[in-house]
Protein backbone atom coordinates (compact mmCIF):
# COMPACT_ATOMS: atom_id res chain seq x y z
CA UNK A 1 2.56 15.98 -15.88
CA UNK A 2 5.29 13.78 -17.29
CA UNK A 3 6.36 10.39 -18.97
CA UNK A 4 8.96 8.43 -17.28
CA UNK A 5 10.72 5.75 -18.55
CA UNK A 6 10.20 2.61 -16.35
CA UNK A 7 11.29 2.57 -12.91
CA UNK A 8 13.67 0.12 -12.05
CA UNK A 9 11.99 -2.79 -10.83
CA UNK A 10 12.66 -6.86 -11.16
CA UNK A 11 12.64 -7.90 -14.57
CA UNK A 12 10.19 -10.92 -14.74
CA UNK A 13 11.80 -14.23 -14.51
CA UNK A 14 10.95 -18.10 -14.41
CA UNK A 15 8.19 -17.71 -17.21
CA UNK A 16 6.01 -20.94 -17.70
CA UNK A 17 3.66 -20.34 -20.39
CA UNK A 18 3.29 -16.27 -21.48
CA UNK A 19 3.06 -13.13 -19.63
CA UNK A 20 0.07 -11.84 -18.69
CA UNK A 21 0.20 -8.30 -19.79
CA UNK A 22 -1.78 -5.55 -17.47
CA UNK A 23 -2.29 -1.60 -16.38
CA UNK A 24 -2.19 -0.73 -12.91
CA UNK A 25 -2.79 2.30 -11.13
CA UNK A 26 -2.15 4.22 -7.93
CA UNK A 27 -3.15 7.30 -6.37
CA UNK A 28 -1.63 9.47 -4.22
CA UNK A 29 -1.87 12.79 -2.51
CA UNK A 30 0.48 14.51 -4.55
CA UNK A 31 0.46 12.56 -7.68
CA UNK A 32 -1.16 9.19 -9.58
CA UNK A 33 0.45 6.88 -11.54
CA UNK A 34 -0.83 4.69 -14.52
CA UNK A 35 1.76 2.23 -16.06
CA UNK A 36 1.57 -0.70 -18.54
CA UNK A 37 3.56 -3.82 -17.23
CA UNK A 38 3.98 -7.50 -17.28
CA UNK A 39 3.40 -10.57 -14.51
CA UNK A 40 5.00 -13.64 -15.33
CA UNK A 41 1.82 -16.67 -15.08
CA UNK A 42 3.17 -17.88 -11.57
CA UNK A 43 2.95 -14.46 -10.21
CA UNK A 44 6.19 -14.15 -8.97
CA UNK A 45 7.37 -11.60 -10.90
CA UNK A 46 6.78 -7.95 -12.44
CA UNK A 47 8.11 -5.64 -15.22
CA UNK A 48 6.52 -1.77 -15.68
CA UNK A 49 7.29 -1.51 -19.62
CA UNK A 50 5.93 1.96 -19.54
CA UNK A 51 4.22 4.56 -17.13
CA UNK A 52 3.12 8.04 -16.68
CA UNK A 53 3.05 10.13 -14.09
CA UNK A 54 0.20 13.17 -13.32
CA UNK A 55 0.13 15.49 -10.67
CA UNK A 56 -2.81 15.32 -7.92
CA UNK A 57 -5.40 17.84 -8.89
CA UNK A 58 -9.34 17.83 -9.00
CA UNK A 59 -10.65 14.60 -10.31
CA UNK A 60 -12.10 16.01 -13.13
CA UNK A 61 -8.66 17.18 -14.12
CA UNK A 62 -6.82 14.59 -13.11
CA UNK A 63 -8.92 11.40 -13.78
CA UNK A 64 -9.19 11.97 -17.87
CA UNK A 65 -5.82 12.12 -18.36
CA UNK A 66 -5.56 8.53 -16.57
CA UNK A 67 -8.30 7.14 -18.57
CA UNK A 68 -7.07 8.83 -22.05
CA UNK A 69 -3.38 7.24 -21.48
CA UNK A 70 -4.73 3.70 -20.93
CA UNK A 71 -7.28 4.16 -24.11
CA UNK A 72 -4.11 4.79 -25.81
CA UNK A 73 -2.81 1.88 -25.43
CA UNK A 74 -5.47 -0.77 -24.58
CA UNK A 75 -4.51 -2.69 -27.17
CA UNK A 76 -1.78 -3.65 -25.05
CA UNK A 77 -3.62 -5.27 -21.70
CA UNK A 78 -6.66 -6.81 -20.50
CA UNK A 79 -6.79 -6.40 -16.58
CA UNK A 80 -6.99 -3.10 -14.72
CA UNK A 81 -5.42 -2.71 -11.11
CA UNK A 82 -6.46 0.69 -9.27
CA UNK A 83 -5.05 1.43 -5.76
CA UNK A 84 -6.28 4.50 -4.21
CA UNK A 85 -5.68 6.56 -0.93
CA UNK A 86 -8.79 6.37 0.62
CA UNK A 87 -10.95 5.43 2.82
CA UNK A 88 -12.54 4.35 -0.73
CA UNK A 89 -15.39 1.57 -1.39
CA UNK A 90 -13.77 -1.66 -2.20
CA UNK A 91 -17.16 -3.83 -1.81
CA UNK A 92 -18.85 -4.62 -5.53
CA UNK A 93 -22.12 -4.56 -4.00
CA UNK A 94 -22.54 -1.41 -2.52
CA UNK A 95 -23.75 1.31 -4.66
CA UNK A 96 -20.68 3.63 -4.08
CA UNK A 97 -18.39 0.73 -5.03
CA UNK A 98 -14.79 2.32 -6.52
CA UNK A 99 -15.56 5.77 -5.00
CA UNK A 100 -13.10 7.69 -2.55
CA UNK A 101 -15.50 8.67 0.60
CA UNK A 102 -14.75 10.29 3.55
CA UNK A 103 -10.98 11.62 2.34
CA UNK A 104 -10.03 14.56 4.22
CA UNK A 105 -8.73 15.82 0.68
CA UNK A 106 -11.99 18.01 0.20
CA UNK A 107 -11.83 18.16 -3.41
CA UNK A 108 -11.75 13.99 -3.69
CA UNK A 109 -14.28 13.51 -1.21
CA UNK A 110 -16.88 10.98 -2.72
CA UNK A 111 -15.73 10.70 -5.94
CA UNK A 112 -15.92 8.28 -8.42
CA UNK A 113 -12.76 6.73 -9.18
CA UNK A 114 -13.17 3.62 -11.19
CA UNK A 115 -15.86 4.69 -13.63
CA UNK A 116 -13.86 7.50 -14.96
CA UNK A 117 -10.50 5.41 -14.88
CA UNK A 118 -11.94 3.02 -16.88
CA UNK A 119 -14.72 4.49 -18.92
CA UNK A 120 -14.52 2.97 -22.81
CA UNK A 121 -11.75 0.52 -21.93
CA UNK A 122 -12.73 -2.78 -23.70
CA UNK A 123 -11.51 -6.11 -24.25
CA UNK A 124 -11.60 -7.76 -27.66
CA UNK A 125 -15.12 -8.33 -28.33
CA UNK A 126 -16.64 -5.46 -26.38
CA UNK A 127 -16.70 -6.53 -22.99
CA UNK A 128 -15.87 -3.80 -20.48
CA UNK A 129 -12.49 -4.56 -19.08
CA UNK A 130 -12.00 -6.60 -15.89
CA UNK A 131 -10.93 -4.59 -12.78
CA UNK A 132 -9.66 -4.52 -9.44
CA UNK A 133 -9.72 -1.44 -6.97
CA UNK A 134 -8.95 -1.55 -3.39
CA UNK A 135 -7.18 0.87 -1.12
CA UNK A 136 -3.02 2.13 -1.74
CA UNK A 137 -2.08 0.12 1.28
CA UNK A 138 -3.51 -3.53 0.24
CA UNK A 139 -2.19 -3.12 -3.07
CA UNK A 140 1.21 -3.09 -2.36
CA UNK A 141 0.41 -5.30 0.26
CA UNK A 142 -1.06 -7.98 -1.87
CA UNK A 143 1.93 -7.18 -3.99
CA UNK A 144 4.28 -8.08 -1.17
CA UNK A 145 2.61 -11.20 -0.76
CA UNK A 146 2.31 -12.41 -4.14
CA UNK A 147 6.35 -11.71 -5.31
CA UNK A 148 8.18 -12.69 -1.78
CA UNK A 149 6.66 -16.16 -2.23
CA UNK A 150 4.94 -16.49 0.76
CA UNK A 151 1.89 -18.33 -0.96
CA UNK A 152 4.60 -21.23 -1.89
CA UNK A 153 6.03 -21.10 1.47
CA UNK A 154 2.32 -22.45 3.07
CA UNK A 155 1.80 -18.76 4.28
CA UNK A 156 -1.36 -16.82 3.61
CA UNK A 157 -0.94 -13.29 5.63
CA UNK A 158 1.16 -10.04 5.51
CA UNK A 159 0.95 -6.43 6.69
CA UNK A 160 2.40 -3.73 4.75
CA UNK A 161 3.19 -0.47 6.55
CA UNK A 162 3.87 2.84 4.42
CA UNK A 163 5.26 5.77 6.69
CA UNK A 164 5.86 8.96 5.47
CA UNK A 165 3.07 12.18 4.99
CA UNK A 166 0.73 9.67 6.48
CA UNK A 167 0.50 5.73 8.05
CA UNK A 168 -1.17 3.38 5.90
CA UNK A 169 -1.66 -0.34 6.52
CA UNK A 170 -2.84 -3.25 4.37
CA UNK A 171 -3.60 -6.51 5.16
CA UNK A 172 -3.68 -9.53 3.22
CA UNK A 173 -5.09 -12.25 5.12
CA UNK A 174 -6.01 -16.49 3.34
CA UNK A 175 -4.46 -15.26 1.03
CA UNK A 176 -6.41 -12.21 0.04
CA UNK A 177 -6.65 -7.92 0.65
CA UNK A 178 -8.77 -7.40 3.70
CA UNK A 179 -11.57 -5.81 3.50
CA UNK A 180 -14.70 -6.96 6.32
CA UNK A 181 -16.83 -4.13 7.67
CA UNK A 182 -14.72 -1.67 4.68
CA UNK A 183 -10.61 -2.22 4.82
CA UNK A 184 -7.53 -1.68 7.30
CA UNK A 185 -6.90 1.91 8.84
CA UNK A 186 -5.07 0.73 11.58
CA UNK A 187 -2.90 3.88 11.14
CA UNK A 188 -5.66 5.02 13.56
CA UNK A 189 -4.74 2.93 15.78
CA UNK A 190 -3.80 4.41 19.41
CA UNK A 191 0.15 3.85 20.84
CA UNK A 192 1.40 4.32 24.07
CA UNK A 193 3.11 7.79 24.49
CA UNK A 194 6.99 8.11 24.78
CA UNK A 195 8.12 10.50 27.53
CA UNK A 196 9.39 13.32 25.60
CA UNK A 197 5.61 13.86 24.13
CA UNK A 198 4.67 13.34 27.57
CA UNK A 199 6.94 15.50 29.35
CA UNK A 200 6.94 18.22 26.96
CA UNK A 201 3.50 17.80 26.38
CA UNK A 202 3.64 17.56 22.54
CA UNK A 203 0.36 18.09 20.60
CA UNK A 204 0.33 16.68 16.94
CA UNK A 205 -0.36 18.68 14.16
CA UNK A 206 -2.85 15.68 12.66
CA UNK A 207 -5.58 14.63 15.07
CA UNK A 208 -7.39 11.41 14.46
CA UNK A 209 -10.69 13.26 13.23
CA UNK A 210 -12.40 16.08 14.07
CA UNK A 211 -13.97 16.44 17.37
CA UNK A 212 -11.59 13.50 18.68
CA UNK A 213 -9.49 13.63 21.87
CA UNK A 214 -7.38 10.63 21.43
CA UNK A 215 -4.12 10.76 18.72
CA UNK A 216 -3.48 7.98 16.92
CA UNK A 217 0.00 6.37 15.33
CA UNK A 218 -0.42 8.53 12.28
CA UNK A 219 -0.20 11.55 14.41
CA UNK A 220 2.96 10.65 16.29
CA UNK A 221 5.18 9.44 13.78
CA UNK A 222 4.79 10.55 10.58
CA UNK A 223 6.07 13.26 8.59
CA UNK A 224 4.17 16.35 9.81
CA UNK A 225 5.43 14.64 13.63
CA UNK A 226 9.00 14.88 13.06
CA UNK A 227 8.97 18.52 11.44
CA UNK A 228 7.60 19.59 14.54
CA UNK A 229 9.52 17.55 17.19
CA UNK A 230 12.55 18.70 14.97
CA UNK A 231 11.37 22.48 15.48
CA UNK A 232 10.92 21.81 19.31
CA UNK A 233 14.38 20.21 19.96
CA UNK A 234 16.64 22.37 17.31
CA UNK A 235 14.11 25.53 17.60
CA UNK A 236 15.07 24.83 13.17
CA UNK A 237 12.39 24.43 10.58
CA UNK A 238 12.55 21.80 7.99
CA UNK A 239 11.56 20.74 4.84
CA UNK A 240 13.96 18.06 4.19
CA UNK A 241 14.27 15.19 6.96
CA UNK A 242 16.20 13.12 5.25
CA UNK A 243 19.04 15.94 5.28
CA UNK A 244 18.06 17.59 8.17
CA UNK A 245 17.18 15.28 10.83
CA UNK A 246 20.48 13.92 12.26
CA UNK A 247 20.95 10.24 12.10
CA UNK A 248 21.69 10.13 15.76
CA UNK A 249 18.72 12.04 16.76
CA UNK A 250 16.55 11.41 19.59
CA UNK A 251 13.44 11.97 17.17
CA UNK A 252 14.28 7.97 15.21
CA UNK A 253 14.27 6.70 18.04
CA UNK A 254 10.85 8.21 18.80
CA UNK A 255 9.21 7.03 15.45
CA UNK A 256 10.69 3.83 16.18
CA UNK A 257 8.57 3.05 19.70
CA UNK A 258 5.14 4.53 17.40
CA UNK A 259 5.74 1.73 14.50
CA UNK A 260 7.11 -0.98 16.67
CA UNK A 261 4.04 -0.18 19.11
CA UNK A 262 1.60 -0.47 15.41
CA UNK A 263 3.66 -3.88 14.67
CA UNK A 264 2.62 -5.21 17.76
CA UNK A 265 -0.78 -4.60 17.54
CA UNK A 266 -1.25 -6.06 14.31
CA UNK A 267 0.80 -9.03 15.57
CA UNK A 268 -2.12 -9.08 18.27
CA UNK A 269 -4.63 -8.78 16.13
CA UNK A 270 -4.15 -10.14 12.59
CA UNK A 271 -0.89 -12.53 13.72
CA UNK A 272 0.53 -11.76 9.94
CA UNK A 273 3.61 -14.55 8.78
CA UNK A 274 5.06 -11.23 7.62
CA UNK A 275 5.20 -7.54 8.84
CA UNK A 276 6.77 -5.68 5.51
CA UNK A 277 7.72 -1.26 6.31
CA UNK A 278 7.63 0.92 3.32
CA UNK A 279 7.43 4.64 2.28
CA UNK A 280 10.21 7.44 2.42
CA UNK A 281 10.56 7.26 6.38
CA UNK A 282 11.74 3.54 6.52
CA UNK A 283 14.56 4.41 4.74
CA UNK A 284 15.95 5.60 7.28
CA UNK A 285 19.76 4.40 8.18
CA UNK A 286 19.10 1.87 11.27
CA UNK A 287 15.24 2.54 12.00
CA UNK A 288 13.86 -1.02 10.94
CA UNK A 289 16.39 -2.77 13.72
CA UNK A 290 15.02 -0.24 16.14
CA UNK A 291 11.38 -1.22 15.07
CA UNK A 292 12.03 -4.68 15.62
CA UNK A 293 13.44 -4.00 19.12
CA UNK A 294 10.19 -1.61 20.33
CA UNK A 295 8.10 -4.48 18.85
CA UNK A 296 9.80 -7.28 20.77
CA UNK A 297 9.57 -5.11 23.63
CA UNK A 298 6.25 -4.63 23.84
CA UNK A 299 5.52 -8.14 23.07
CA UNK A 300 7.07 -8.68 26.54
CA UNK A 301 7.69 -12.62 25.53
CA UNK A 302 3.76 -13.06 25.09
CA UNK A 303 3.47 -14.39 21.43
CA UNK A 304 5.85 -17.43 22.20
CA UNK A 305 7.12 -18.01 18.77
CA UNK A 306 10.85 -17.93 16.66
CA UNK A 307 9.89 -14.86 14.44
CA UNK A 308 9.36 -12.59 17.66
CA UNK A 309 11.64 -14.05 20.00
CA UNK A 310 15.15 -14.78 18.07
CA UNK A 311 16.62 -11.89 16.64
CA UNK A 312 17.64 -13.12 13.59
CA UNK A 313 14.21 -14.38 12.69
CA UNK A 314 13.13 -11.42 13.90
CA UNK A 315 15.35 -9.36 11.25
CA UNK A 316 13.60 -11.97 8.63
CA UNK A 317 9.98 -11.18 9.74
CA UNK A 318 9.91 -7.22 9.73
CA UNK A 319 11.25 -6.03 6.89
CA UNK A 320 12.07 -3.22 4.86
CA UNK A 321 10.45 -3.32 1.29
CA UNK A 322 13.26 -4.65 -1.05
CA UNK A 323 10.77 -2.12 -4.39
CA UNK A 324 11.44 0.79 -2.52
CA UNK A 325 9.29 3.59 -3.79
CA UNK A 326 7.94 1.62 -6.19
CA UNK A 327 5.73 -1.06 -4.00
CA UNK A 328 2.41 1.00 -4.72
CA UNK A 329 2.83 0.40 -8.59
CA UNK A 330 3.96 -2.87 -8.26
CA UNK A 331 1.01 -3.81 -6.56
CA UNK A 332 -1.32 -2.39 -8.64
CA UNK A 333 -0.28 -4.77 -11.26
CA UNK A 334 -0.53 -7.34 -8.78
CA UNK A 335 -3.71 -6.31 -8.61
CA UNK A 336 -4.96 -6.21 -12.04
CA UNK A 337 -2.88 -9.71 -11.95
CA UNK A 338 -5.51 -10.75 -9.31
CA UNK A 339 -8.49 -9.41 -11.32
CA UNK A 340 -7.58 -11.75 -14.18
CA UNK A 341 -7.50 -14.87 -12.17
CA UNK A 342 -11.15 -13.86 -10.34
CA UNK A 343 -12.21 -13.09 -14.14
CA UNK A 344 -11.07 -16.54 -15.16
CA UNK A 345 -12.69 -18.34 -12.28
CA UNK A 346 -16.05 -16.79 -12.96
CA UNK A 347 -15.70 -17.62 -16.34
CA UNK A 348 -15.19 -21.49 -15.39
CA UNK A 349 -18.01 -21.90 -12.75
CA UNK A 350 -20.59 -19.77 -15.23
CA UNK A 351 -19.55 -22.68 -17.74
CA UNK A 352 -19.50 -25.45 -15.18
CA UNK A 353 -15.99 -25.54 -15.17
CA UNK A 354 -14.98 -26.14 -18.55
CA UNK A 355 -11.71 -24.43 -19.64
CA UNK A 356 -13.19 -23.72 -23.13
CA UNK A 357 -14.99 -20.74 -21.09
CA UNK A 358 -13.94 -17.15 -22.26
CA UNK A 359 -11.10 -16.85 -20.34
CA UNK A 360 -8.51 -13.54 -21.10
């Protein structure tokens, strides 16, 4: 467990009236982070001002030390945003609402995440704290959204893709996370196979779920996918693909057809105004062109418009995540930044839409 000074993200800019000062936080696999920061009104910009981060162990372990941190310091903010791996309960009205489910983490399976996070964490006057949860994908996703712009631009849809130990997707759609039936996995989602996995009959290490005899995108190019295509080719082990994996190898070019394959779908499906690629994977020298070029391809000329047919629209419309690493934290702010606006509007309508209502 350790502090950290703030990571380097954009200092918040074009302030019209003052900041609206919030905790976010995201878990992980290997670690969560909880961080105080700042949104300016127009929600087009975010500042961490301080964060901590603790190491993924049982949730009795881990979760405390969250909620102690924030009690710390609640002084300091009035909106929560919590963005966990899931699948979790996003739904308010369901009676495991904020709880991880069917994880295949054993030790987080159903648990509780929001009541512990934000047990005792009041506003002036008593009231619990506003929240939002949702999963680690629509976070940054909503994120995304909210700081290119694309709300100002007459757009009201992205994807965000994280590749690295896993896929993730999230979806914001009229403006707003998905979340329908329960949220986005569409890491699941099944790809055509290229021929070396084919030919040399590769079997992935991940399989969709137990029992199952299909393999989704998550299981052909993610981490655990490249360590053992890596092994295959090179007959090498390796724990470090960004050092090991040659830039010229055949394996990029392999991940490539798996995530432009998943960008077409969701162009198929969802028709986001914005496909944005994050997690350790995408940065990858040259890998996002190659994305855009699988995608296109499989399009085939079908979806007859600018941002899939012209490359350089194309190089506008799937992009690499300009916050890097730190797109999950980022939108959990958003988040909480989201939470105060839906706290706000409740406020009004319960008080017929006067702006004397107790708004934060």
């Amino acid at each position: 467990m350790a502090e950290a000074s703030a990571p380097k993200l954009p200092v918040a800019t074009g302030v019209l009236a003052e900041d609206i000062y919030v905790a976010g936080v995201e878990g992980g696999g290997t670690s969560w982070k909880v961080a105080l920061g700042k949104v300016s009104p127009d929600l087009r910009s975010c500042k961490v001002i301080e964060w901590l981060e603790v190491p993924t162990h049982k949730p009795e372990e881990t979760l405390p030390v969250i909620n102690r941190w924030l009690k710390e310091r609640q002084a300091q903010f009035n909106f929560v945003g919590i963005g966990s791996f899931g699948p979790v309960q996003p739904k308010r009205n369901k009676p495991n609402y904020g709880h991880i489910t069917a994880t295949p983490k054993v030790e987080w399976k159903f648990t509780d995440v929001v009541g512990p996070i934000m047990d005792g964490l009041v506003v002036p006057g008593g009231a619990p704290m506003p929240h939002q949860f949702d999963t680690d994908v629509n976070a940054p996703a909503l994120g995304e959204f909210l700081l290119d712009g694309l709300r100002e631009e007459g757009k009201s849809s992205l994807a965000y893709i994280t590749v690295g130990t896993g896929i993730g997707v999230g979806l914001v759609v009229n403006d707003k996370p998905v979340h329908g039936l329960l949220h986005p996995e569409a890491g699941h989602l099944c790809m055509p196979l290229v021929d070396f996995d084919v030919d040399e009959n590769f079997v992935p290490v991940k399989k969709a779920m137990k029992g199952a005899t299909w393999y989704p995108c998550e299981s052909y190019a993610a981490k655990e996918s490249i360590q053992k295509r890596f092994l295959m080719l090179t007959k090498k082990v390796t724990t470090n693909i960004k050092e090991d994996v040659p830039k010229d190898s055949p394996i990029w070019a392999m991940v490539a057809h798996y995530i432009g394959a998943l960008c077409a779908s969701l162009v198929l499906a969802v028709s986001p105004e914005k496909i944005v690629l994050g997690g350790g994977l995408m940065n990858h020298e040259g890998i996002v062109p190659l994305i855009r070029k699988h995608c296109q391809t499989f399009l085939h000329g079908y979806i007859p418009v600018e941002e899939i047919l012209d490359d350089a629209k194309l190089a506008k419309y799937i992009v690499r995540s300009s916050r890097g690493e730190n797109a999950g934290l980022t939108g959990t702010l958003m988040l909480a930044a989201q939470a105060r606006q839906e706290h706000n509007d409740r406020a009004r309508r319960a008080a017929g839409g006067s702006k004397s209502a107790s708004a934060l």
